[in-house]
N, C-alpha and C. Protein backbone atom coordinates (compact mmCIF):
# COMPACT_ATOMS: atom_id res chain seq x y z
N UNK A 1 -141.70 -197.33 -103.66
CA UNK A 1 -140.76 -196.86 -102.67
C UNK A 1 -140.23 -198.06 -101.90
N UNK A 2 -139.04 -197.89 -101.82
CA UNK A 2 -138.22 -199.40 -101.03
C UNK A 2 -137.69 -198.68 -99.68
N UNK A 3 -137.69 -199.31 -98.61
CA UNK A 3 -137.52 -198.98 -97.46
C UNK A 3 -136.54 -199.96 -97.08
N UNK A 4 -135.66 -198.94 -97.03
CA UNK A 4 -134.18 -199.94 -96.32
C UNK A 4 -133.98 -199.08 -95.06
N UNK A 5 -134.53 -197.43 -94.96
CA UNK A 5 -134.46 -197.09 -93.08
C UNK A 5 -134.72 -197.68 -92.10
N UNK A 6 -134.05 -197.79 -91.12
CA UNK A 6 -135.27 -198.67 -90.07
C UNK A 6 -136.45 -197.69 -89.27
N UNK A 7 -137.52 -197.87 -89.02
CA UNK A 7 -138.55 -197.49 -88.71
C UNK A 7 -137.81 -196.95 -87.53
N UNK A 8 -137.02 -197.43 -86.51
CA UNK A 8 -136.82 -196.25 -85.19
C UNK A 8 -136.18 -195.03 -85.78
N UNK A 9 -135.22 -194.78 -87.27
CA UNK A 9 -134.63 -193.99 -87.21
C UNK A 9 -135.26 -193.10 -88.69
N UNK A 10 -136.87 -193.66 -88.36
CA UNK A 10 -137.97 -192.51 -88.81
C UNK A 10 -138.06 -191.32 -87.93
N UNK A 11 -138.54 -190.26 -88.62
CA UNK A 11 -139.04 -189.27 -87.83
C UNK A 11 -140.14 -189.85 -87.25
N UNK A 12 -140.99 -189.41 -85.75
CA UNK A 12 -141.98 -190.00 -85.24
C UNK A 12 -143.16 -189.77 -86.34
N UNK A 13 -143.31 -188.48 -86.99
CA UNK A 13 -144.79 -188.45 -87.15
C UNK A 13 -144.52 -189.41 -88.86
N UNK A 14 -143.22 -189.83 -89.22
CA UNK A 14 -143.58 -190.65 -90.20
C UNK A 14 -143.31 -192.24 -90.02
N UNK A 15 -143.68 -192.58 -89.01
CA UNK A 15 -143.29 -193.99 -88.38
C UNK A 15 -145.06 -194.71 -88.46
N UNK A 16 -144.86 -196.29 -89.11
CA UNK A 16 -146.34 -196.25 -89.54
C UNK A 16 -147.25 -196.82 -88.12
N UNK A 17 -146.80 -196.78 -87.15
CA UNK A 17 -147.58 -197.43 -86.05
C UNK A 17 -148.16 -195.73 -85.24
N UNK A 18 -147.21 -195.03 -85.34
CA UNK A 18 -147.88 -193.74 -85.27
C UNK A 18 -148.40 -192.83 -86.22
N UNK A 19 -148.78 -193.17 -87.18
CA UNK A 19 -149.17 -192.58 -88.51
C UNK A 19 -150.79 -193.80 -88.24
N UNK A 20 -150.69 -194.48 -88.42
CA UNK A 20 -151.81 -195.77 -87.70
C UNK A 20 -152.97 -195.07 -86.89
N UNK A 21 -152.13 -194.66 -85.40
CA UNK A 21 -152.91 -194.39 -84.33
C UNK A 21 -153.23 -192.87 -84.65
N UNK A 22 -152.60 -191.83 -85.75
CA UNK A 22 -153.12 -190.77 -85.70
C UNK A 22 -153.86 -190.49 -86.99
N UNK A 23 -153.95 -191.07 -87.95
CA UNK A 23 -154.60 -190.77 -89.16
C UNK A 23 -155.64 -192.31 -89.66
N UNK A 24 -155.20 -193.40 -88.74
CA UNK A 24 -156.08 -194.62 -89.45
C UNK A 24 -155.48 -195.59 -90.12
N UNK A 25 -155.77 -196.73 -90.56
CA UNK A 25 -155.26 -197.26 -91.74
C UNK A 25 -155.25 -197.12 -92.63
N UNK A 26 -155.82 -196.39 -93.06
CA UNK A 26 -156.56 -195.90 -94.83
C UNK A 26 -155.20 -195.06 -95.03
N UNK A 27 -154.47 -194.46 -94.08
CA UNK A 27 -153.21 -193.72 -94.23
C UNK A 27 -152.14 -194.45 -94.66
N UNK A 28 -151.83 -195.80 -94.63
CA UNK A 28 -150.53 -196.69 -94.55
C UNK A 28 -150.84 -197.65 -95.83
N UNK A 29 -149.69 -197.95 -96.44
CA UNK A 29 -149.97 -198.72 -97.75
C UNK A 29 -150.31 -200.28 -96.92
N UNK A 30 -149.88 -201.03 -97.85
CA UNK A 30 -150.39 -202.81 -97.44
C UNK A 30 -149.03 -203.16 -96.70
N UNK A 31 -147.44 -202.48 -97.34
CA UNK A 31 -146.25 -203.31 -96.57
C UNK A 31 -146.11 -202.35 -95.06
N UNK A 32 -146.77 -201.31 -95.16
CA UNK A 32 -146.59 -200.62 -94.11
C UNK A 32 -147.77 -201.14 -92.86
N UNK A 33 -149.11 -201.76 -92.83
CA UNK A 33 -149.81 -202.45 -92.28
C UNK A 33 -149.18 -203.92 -91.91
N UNK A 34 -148.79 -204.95 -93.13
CA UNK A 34 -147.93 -205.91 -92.50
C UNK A 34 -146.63 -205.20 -92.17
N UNK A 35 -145.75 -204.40 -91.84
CA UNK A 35 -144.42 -204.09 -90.92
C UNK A 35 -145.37 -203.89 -89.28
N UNK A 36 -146.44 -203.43 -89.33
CA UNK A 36 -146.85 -203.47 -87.54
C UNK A 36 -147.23 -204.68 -87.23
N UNK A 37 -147.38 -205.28 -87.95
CA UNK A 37 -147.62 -207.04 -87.96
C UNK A 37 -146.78 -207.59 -87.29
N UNK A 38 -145.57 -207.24 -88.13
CA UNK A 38 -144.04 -207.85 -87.96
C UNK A 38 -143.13 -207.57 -86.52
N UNK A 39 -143.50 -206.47 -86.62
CA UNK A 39 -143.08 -205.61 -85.31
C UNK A 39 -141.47 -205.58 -85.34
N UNK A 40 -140.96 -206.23 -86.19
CA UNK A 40 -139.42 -206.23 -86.25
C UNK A 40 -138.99 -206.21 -87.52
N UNK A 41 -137.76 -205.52 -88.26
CA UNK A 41 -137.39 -205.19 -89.93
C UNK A 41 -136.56 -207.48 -89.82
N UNK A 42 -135.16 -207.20 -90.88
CA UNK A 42 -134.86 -208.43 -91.06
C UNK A 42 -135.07 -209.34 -92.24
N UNK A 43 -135.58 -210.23 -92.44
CA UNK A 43 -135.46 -210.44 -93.44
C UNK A 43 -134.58 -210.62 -94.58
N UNK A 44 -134.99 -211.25 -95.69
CA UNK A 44 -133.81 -211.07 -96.69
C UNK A 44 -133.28 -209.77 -96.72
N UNK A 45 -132.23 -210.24 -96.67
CA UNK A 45 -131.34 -208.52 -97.14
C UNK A 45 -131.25 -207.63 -95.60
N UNK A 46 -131.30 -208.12 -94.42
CA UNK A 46 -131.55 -207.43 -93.50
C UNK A 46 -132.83 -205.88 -93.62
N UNK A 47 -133.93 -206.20 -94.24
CA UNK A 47 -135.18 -205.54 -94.87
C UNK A 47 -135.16 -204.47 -93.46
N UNK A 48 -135.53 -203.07 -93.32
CA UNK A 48 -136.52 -202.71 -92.15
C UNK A 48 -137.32 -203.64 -92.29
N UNK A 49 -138.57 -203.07 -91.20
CA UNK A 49 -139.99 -203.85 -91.19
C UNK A 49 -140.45 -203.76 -92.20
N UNK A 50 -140.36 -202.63 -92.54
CA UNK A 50 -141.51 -201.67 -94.17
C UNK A 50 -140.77 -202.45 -95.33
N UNK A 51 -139.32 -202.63 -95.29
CA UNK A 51 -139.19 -203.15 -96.38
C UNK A 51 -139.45 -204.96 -96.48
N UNK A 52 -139.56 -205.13 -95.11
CA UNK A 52 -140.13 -207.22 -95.53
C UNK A 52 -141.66 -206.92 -95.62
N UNK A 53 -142.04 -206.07 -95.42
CA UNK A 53 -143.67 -206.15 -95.72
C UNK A 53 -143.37 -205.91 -97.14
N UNK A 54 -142.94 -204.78 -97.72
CA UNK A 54 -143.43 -204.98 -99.28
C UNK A 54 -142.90 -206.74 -100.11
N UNK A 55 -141.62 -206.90 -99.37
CA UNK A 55 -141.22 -207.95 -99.83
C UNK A 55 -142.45 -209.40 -99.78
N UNK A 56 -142.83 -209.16 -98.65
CA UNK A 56 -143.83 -210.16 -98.79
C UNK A 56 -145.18 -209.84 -99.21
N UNK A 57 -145.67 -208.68 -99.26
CA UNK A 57 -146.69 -208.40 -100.21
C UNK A 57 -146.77 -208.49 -101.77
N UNK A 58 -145.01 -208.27 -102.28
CA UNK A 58 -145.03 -208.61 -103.76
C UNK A 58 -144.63 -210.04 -103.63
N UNK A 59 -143.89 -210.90 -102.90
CA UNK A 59 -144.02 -212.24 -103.48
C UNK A 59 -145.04 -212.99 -102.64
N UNK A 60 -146.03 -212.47 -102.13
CA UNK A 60 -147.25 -213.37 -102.45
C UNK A 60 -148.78 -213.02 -103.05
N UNK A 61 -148.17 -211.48 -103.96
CA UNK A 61 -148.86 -210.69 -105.01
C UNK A 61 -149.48 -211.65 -105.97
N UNK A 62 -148.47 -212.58 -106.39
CA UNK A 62 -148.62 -213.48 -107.59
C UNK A 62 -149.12 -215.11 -107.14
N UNK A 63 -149.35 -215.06 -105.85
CA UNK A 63 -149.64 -216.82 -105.68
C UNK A 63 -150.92 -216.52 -105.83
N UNK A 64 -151.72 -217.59 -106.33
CA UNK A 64 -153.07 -217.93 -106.09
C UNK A 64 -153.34 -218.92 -104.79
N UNK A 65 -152.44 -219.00 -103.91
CA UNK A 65 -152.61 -220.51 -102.87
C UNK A 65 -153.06 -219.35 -101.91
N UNK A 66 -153.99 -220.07 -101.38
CA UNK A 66 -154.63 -218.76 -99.98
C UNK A 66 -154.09 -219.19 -98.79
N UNK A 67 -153.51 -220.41 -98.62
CA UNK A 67 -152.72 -220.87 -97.61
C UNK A 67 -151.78 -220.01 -97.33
């Protein structure tokens, strides 16, 4: 799933910082945990948040550098 909405113009109960505080983390994928990270969308392509988190979860899917 690619997320080009922006997170304010989620419905509340599907917005992941309140999906977070009411169900846990175990509820939110990995780009949806880094977008509360981020706290702001942007990015290439003007990304939502949700969508630069997956962006940066798949391109640093493949590095082996832990830096």
């Amino acid at each position: 799933m690619t997320y080009g909405l922006r997170v304010a113009d989620m419905p509340a109960d599907e917005r992941p910082r309140e999906r977070l505080v009411s169900y846990g983390p175990k509820s939110l994928s990995t780009a949806e945990l880094i977008a509360i990270l981020l706290g702001t969308g942007q990015g290439p392509g003007k990304l939502s948040a949700v969508g630069w988190g997956q962006y940066i979860r798949d391109s640093s899917a493949g590095s082996s550098d832990p830096g």
